[in-house]
N, C-alpha and C. Protein backbone atom coordinates (compact mmCIF):
# COMPACT_ATOMS: atom_id res chain seq x y z
N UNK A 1 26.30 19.43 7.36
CA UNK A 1 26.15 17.99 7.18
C UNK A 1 27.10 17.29 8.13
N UNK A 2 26.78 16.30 8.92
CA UNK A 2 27.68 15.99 9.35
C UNK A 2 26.74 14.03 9.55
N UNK A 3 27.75 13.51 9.70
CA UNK A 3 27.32 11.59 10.27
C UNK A 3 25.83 11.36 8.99
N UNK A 4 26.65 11.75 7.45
CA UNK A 4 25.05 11.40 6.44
C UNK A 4 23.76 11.84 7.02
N UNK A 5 23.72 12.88 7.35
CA UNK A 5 22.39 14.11 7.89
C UNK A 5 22.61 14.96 7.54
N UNK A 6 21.48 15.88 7.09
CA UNK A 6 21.38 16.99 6.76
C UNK A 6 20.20 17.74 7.24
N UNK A 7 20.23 19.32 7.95
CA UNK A 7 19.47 19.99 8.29
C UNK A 7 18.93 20.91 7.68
N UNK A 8 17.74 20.81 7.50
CA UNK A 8 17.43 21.95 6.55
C UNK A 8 15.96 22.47 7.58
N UNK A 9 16.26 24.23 7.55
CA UNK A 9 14.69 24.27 8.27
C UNK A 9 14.22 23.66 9.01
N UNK A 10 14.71 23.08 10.23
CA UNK A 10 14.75 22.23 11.48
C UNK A 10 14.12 20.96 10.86
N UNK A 11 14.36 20.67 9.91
CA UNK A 11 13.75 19.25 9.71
C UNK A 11 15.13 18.85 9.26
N UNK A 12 15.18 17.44 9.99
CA UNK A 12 16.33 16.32 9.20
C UNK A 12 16.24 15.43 8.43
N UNK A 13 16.80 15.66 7.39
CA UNK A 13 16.86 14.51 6.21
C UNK A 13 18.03 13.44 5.84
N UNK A 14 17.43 12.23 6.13
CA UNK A 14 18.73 11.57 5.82
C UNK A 14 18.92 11.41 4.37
N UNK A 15 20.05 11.05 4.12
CA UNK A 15 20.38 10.40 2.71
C UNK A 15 19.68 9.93 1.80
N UNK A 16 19.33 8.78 2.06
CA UNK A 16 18.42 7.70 1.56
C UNK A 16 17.44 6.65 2.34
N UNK A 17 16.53 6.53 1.31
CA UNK A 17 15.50 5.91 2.08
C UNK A 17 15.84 4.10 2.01
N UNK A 18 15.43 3.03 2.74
CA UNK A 18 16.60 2.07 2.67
C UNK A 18 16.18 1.25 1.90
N UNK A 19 14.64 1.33 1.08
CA UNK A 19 14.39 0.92 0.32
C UNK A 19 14.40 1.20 -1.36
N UNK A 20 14.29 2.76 -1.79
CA UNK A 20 14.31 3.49 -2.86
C UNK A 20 15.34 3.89 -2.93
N UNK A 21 16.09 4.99 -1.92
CA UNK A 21 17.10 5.10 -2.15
C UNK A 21 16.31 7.14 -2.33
N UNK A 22 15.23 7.32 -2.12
CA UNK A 22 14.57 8.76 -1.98
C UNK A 22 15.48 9.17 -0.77
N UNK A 23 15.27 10.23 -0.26
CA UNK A 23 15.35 11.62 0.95
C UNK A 23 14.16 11.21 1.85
N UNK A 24 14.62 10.78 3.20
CA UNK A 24 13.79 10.70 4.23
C UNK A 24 13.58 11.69 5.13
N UNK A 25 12.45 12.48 5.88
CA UNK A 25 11.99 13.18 6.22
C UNK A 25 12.15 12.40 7.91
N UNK A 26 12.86 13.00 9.07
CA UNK A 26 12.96 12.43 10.55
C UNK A 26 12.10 13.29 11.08
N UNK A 27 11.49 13.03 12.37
CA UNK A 27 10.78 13.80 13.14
C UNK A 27 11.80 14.88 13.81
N UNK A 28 12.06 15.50 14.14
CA UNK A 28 13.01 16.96 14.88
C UNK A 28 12.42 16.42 15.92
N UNK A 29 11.29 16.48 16.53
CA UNK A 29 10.44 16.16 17.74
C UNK A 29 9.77 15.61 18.18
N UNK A 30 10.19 14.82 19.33
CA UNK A 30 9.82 13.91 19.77
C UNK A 30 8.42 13.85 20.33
N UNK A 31 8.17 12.78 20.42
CA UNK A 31 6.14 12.52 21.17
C UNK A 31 5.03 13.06 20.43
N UNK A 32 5.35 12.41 19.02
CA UNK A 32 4.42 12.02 17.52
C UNK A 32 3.17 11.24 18.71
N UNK A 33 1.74 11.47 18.20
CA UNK A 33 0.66 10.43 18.72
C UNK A 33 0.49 9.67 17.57
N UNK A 34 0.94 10.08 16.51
CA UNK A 34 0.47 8.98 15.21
C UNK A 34 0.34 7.68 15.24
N UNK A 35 -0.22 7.20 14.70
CA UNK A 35 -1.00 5.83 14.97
C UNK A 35 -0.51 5.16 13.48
N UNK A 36 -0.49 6.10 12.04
CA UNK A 36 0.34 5.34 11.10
C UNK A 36 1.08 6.29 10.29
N UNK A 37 2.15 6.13 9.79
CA UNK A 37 3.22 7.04 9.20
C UNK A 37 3.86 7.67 10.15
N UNK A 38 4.30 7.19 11.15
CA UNK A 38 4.84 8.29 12.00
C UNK A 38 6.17 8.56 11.39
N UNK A 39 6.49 9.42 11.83
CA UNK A 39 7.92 9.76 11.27
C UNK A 39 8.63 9.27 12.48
N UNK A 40 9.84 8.82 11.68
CA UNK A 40 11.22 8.11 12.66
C UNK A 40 12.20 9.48 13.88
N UNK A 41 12.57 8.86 15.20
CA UNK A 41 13.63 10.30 15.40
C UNK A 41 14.91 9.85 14.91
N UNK A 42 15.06 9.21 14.33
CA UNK A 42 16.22 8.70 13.69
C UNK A 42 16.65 9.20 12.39
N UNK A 43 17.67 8.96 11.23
CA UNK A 43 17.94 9.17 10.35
C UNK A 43 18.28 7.77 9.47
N UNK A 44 17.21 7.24 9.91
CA UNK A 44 17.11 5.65 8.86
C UNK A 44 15.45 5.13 8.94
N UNK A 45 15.51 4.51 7.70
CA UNK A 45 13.87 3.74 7.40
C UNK A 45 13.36 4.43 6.11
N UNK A 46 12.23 4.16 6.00
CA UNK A 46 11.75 4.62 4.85
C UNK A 46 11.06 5.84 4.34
N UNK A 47 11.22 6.14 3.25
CA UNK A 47 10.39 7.50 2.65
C UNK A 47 9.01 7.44 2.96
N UNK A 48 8.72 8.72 2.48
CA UNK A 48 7.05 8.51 2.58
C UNK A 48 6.33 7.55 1.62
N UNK A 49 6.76 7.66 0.62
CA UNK A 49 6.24 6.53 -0.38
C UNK A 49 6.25 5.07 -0.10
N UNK A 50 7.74 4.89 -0.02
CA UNK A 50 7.79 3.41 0.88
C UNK A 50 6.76 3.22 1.66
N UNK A 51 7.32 3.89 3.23
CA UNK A 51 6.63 3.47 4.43
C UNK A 51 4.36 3.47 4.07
N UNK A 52 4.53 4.34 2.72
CA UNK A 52 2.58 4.47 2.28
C UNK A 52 2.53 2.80 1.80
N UNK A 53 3.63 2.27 1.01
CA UNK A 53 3.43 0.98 0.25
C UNK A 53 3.56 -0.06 1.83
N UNK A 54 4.58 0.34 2.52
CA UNK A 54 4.80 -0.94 3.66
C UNK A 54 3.54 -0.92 4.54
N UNK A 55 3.08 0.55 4.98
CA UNK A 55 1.48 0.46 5.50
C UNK A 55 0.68 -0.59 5.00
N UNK A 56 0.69 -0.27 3.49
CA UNK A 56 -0.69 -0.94 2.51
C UNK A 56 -0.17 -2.85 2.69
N UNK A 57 0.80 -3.25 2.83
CA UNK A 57 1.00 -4.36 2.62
C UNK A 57 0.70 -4.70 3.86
N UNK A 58 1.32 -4.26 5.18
CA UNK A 58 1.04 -4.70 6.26
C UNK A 58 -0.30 -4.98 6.92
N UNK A 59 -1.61 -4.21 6.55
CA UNK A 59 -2.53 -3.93 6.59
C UNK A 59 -3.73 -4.86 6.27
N UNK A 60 -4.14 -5.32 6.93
CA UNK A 60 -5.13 -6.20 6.28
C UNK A 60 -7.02 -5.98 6.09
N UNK A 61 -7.73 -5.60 5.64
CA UNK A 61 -7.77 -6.23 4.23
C UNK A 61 -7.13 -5.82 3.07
N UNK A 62 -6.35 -4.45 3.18
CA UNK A 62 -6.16 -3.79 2.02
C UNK A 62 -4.69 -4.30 1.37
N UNK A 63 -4.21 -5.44 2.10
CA UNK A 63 -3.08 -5.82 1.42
C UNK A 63 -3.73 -7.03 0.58
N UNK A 64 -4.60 -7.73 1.04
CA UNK A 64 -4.89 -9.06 0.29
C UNK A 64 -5.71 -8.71 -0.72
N UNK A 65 -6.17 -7.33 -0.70
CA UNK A 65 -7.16 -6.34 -1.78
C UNK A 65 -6.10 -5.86 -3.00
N UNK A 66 -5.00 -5.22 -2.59
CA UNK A 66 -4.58 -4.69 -3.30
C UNK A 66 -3.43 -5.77 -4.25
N UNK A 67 -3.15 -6.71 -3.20
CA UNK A 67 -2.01 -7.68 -3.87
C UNK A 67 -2.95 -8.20 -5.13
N UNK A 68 -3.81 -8.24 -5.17
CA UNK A 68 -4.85 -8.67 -6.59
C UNK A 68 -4.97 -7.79 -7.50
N UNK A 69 -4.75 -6.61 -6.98
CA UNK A 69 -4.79 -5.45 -8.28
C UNK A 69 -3.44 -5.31 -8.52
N UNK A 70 -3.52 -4.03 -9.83
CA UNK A 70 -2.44 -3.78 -10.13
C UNK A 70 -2.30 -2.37 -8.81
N UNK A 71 -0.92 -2.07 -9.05
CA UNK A 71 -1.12 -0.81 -7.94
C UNK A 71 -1.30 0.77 -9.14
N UNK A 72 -1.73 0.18 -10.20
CA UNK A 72 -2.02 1.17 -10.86
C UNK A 72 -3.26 1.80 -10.44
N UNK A 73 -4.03 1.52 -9.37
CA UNK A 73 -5.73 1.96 -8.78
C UNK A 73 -5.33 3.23 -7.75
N UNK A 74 -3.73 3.27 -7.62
CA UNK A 74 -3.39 4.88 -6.85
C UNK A 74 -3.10 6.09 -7.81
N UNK A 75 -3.78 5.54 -9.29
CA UNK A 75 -3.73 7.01 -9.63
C UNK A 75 -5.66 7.76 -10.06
N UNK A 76 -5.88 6.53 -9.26
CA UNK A 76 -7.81 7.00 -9.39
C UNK A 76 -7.67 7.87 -8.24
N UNK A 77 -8.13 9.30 -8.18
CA UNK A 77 -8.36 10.43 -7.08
C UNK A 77 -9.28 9.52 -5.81
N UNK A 78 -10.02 9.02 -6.02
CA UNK A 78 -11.13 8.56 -5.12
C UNK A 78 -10.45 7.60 -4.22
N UNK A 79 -9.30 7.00 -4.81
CA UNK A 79 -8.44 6.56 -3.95
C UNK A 79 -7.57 6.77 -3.46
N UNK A 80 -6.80 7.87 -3.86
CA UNK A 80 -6.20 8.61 -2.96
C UNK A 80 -6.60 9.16 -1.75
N UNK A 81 -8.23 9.65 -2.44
CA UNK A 81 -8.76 10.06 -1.56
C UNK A 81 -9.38 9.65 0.06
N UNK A 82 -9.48 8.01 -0.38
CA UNK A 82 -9.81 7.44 0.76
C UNK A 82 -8.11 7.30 1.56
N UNK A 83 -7.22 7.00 1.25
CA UNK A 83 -6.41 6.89 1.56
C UNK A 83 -5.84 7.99 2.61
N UNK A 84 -6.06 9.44 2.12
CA UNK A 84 -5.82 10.44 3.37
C UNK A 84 -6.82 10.47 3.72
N UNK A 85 -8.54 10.20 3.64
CA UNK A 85 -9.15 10.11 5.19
C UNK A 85 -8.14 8.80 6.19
N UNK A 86 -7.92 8.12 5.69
CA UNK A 86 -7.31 7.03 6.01
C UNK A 86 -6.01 7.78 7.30
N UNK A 87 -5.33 8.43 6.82
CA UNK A 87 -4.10 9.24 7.16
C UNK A 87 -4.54 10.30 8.39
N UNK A 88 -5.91 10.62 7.85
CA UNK A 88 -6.78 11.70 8.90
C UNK A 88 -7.19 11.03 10.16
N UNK A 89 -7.36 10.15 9.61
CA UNK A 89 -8.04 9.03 11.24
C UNK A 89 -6.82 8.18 12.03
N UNK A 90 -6.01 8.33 11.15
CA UNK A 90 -4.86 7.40 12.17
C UNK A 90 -3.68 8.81 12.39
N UNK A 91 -4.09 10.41 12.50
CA UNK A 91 -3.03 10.99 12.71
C UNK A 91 -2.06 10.99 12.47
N UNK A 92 -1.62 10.88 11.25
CA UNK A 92 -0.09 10.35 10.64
C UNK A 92 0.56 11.55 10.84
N UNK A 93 1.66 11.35 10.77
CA UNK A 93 3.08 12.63 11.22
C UNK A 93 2.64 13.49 9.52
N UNK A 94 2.67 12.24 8.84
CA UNK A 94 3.37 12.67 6.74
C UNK A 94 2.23 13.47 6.65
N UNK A 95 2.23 14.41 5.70
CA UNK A 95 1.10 15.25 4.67
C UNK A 95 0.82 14.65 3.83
N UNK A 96 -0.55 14.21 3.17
CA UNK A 96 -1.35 14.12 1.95
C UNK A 96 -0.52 14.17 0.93
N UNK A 97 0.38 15.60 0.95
CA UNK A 97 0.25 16.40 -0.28
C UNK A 97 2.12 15.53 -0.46
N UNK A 98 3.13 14.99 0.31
CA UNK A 98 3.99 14.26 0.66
C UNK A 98 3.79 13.22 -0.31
N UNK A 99 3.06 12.66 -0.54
CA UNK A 99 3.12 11.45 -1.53
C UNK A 99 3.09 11.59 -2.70
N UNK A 100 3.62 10.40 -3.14
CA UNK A 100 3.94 10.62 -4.98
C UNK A 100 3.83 9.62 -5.05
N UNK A 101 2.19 9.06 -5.83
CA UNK A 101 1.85 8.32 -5.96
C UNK A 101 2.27 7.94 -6.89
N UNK A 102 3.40 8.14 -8.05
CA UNK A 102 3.47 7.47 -9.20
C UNK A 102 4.78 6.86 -9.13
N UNK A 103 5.49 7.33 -7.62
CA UNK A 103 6.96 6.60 -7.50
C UNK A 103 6.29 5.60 -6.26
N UNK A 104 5.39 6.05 -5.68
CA UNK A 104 4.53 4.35 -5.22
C UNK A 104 4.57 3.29 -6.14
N UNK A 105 3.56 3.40 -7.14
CA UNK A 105 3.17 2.65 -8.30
C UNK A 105 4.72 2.22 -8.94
N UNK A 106 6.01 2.97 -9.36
CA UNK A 106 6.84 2.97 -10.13
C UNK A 106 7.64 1.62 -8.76
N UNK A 107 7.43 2.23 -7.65
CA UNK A 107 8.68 1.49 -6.76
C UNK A 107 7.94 0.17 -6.75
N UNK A 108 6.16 -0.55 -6.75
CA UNK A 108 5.73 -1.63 -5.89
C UNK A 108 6.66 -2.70 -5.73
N UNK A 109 6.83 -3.01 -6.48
CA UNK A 109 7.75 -4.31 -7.11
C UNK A 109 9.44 -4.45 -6.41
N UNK A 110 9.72 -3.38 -5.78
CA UNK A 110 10.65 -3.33 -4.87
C UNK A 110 10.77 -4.26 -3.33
N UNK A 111 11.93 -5.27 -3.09
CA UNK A 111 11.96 -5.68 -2.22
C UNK A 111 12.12 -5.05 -0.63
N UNK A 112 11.43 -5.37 -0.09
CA UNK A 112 11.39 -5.05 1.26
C UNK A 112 12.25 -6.45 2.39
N UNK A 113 13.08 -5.81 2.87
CA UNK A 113 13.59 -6.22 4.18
C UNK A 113 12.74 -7.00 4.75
N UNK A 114 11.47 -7.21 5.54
CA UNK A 114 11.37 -7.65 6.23
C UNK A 114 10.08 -8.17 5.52
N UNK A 115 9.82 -9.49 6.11
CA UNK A 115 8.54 -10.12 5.46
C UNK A 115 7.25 -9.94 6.14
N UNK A 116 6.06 -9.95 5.37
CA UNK A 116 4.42 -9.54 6.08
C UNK A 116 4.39 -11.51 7.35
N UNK A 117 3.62 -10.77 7.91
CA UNK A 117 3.51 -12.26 8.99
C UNK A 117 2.76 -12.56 9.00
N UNK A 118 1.46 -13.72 8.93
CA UNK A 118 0.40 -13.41 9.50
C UNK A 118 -0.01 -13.50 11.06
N UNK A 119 -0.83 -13.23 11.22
CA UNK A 119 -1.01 -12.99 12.66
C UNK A 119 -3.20 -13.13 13.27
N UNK A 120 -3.35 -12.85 14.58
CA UNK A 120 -4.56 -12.64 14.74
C UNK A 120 -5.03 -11.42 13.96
N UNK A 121 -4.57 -10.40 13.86
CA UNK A 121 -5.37 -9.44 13.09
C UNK A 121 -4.88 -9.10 11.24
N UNK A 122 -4.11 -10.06 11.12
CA UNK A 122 -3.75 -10.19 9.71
C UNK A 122 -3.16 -12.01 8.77
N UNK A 123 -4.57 -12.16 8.48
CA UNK A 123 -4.16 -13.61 8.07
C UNK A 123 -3.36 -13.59 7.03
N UNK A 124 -2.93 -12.40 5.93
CA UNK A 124 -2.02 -12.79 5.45
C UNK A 124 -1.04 -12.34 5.26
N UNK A 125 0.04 -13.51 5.14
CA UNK A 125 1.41 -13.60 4.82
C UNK A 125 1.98 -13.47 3.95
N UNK A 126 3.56 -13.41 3.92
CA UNK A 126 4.28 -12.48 2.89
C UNK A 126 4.25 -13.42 1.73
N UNK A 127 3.73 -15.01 1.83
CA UNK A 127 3.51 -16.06 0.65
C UNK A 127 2.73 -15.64 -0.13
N UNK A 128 1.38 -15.37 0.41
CA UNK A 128 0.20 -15.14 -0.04
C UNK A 128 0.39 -13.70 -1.00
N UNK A 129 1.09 -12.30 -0.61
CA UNK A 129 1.36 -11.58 -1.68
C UNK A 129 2.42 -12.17 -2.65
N UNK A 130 3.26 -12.29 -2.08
CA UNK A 130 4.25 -12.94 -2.75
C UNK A 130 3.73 -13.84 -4.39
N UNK A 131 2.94 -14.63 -4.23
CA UNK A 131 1.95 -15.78 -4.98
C UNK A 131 1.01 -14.80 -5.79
N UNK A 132 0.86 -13.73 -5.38
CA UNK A 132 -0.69 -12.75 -6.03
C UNK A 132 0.30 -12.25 -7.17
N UNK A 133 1.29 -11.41 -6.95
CA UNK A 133 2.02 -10.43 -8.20
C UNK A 133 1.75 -11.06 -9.22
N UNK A 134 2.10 -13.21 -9.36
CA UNK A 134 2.77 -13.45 -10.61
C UNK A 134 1.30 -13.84 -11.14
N UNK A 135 0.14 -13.96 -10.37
CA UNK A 135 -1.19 -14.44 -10.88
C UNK A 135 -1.89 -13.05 -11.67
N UNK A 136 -1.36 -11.96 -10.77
CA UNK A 136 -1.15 -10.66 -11.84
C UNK A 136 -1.09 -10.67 -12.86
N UNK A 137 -0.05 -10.75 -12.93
CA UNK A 137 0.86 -10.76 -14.08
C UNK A 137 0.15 -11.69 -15.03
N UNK A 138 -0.49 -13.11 -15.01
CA UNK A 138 -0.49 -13.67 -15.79
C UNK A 138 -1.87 -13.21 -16.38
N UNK A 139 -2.95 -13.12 -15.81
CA UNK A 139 -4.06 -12.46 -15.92
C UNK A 139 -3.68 -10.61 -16.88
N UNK A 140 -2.87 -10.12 -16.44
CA UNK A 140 -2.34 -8.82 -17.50
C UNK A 140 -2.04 -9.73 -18.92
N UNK A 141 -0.99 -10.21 -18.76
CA UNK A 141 -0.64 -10.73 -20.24
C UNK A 141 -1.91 -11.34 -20.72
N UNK A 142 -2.78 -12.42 -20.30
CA UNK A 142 -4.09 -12.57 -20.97
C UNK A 142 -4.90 -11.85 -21.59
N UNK A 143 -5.07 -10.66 -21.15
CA UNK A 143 -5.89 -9.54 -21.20
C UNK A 143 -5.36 -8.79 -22.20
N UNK A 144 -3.70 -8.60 -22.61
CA UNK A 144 -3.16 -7.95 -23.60
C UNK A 144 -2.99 -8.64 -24.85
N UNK A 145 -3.03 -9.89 -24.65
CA UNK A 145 -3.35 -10.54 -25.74
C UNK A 145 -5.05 -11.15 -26.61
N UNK A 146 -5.61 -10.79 -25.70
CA UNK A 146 -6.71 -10.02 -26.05
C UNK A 146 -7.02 -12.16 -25.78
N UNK A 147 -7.06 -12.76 -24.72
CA UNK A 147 -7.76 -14.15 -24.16
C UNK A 147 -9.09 -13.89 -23.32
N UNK A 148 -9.75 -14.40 -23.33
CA UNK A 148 -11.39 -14.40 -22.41
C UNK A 148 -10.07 -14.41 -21.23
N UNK A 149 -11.27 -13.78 -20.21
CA UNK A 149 -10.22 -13.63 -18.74
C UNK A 149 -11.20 -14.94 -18.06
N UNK A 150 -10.20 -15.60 -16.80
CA UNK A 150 -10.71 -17.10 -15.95
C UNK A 150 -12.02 -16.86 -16.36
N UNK A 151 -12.55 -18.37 -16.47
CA UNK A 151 -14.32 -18.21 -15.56
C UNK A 151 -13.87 -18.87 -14.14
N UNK A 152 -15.02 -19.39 -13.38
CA UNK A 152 -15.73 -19.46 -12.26
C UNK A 152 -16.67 -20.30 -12.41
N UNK A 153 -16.17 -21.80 -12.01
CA UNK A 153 -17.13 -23.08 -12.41
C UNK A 153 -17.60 -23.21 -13.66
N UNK A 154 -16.86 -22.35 -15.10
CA UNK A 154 -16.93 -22.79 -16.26
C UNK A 154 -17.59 -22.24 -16.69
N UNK A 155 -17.95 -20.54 -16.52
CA UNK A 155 -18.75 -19.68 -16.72
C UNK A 155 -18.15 -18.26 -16.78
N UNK A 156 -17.85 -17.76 -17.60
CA UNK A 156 -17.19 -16.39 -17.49
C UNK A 156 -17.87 -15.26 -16.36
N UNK A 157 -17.26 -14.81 -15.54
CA UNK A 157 -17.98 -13.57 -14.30
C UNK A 157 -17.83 -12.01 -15.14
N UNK A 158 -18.67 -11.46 -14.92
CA UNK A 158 -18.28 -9.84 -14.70
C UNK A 158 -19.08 -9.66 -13.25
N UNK A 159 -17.94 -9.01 -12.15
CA UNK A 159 -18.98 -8.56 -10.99
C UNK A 159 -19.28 -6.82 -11.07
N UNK A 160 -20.33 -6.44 -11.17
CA UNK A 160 -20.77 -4.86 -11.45
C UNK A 160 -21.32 -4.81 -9.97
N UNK A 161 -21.35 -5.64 -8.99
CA UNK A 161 -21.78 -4.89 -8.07
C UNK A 161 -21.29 -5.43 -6.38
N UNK A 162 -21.66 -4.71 -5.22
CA UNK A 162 -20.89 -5.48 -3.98
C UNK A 162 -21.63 -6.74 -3.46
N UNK A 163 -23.15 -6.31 -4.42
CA UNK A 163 -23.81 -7.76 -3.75
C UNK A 163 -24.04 -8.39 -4.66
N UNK A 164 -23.12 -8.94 -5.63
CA UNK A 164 -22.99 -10.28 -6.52
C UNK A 164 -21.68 -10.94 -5.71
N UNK A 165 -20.89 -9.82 -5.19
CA UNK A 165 -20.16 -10.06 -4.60
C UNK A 165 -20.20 -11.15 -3.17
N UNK A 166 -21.23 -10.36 -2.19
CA UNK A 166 -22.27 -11.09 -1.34
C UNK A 166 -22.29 -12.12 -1.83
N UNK A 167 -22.98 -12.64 -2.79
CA UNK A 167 -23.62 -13.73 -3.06
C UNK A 167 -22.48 -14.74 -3.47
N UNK A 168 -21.39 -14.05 -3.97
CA UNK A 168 -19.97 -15.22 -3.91
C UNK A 168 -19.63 -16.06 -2.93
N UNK A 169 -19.68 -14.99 -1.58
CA UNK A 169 -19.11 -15.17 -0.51
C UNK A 169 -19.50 -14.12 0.34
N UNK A 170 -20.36 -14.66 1.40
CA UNK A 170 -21.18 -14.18 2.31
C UNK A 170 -20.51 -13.33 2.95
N UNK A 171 -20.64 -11.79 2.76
CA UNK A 171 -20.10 -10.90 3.64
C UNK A 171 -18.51 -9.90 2.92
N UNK A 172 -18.01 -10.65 1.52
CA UNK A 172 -16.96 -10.09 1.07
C UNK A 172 -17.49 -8.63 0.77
N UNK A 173 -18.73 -8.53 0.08
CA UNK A 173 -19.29 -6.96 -0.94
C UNK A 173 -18.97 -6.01 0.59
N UNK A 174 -19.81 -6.58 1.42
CA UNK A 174 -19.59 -5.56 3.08
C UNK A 174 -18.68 -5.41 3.34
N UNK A 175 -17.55 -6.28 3.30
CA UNK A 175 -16.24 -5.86 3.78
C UNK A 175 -15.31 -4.10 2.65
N UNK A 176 -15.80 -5.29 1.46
CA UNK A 176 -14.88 -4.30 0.25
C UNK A 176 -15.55 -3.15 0.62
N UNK A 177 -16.82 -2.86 0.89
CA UNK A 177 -17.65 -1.77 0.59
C UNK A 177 -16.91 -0.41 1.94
N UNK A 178 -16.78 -1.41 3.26
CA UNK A 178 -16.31 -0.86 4.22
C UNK A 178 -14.72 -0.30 4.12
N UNK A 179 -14.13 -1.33 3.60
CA UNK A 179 -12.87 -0.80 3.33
C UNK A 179 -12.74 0.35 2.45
N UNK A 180 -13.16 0.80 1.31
CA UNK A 180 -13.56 1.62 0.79
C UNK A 180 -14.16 3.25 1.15
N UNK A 181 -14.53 2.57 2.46
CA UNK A 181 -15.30 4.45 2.71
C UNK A 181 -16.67 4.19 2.42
């Protein structure tokens, strides 16, 4: 051990991750092609779990998707599952089998350093999640207290499908459907 590093089996682990406070996994070697999760050559930044949650936020549609759910939808397999094709197509450094999806779910609610921006390829901003958690939240407590959940022009919704969805808003069911796999 030496300068808070540790070597184990040519892989370096730092201390802590700077958000959880987990064991971070560094690249040993340099000239990763990964496109997302790459691993750091450094001995600072985030775990795999983190850096899976800072992906999902950064990401657009699946941050303005997911900031509406609970992040309890990473313990459905089918989404995991899309998630490492996800990992398969962008060549990530991390393994599948690397995540722990229930210290995902356990950490969401953890502050992050740096705020989402929006931008040309991501309209939203760290307001816009920011604003979703507590509409969460209030919609959970409704639901546990057993209240009709919102209507929609004064009409209660159930959507069962991507093209009622369509018909909300021209083109959302295609998007969700795409994002999805």
């Amino acid at each position: 051990m030496k300068g808070g590093e540790i070597i184990i089996n040519e892989t370096l682990f730092s201390i802590e991750c700077e958000r959880c406070g987990a064991k971070c996994k560094v690249n040993p070697k340099p000239g990763s092609n990964a496109k997302m999760l790459k691993r750091g050559s450094q001995a600072k930044g985030f775990c795999i779990n983190c850096a899976v949650h800072d992906w999902l936020r950064n990401t657009y549609p699946a941050n303005l998707l997911l900031a509406t759910l609970s992040p309890d939808v990473f313990r459905l397999e089918h989404i995991q599952q899309q998630f490492i094709g996800i990992m398969r197509a962008g060549n990530a450094d991390a393994n599948p089998d690397e995540i722990n999806w229930e210290a995902v779910i356990t950490n969401w609610d953890l502050p992050f350093k740096t705020k989402v921006k929006a931008g040309a390829t991501n309209p939203c901003s760290q307001e816009d999640l920011d604003r979703e958690p507590a509409e969460r939240a209030k919609r959970e407590a409704m639901f546990k207290e057993g209240l009709k959940p919102p209507t929609i022009c004064g009409e209660q919704m159930t959507i069962t499908s991507l093209e009622q969805l369509n018909e909300l808003e021209p083109g959302l069911g295609d998007e969700l459907k795409r994002c999805l796999g």
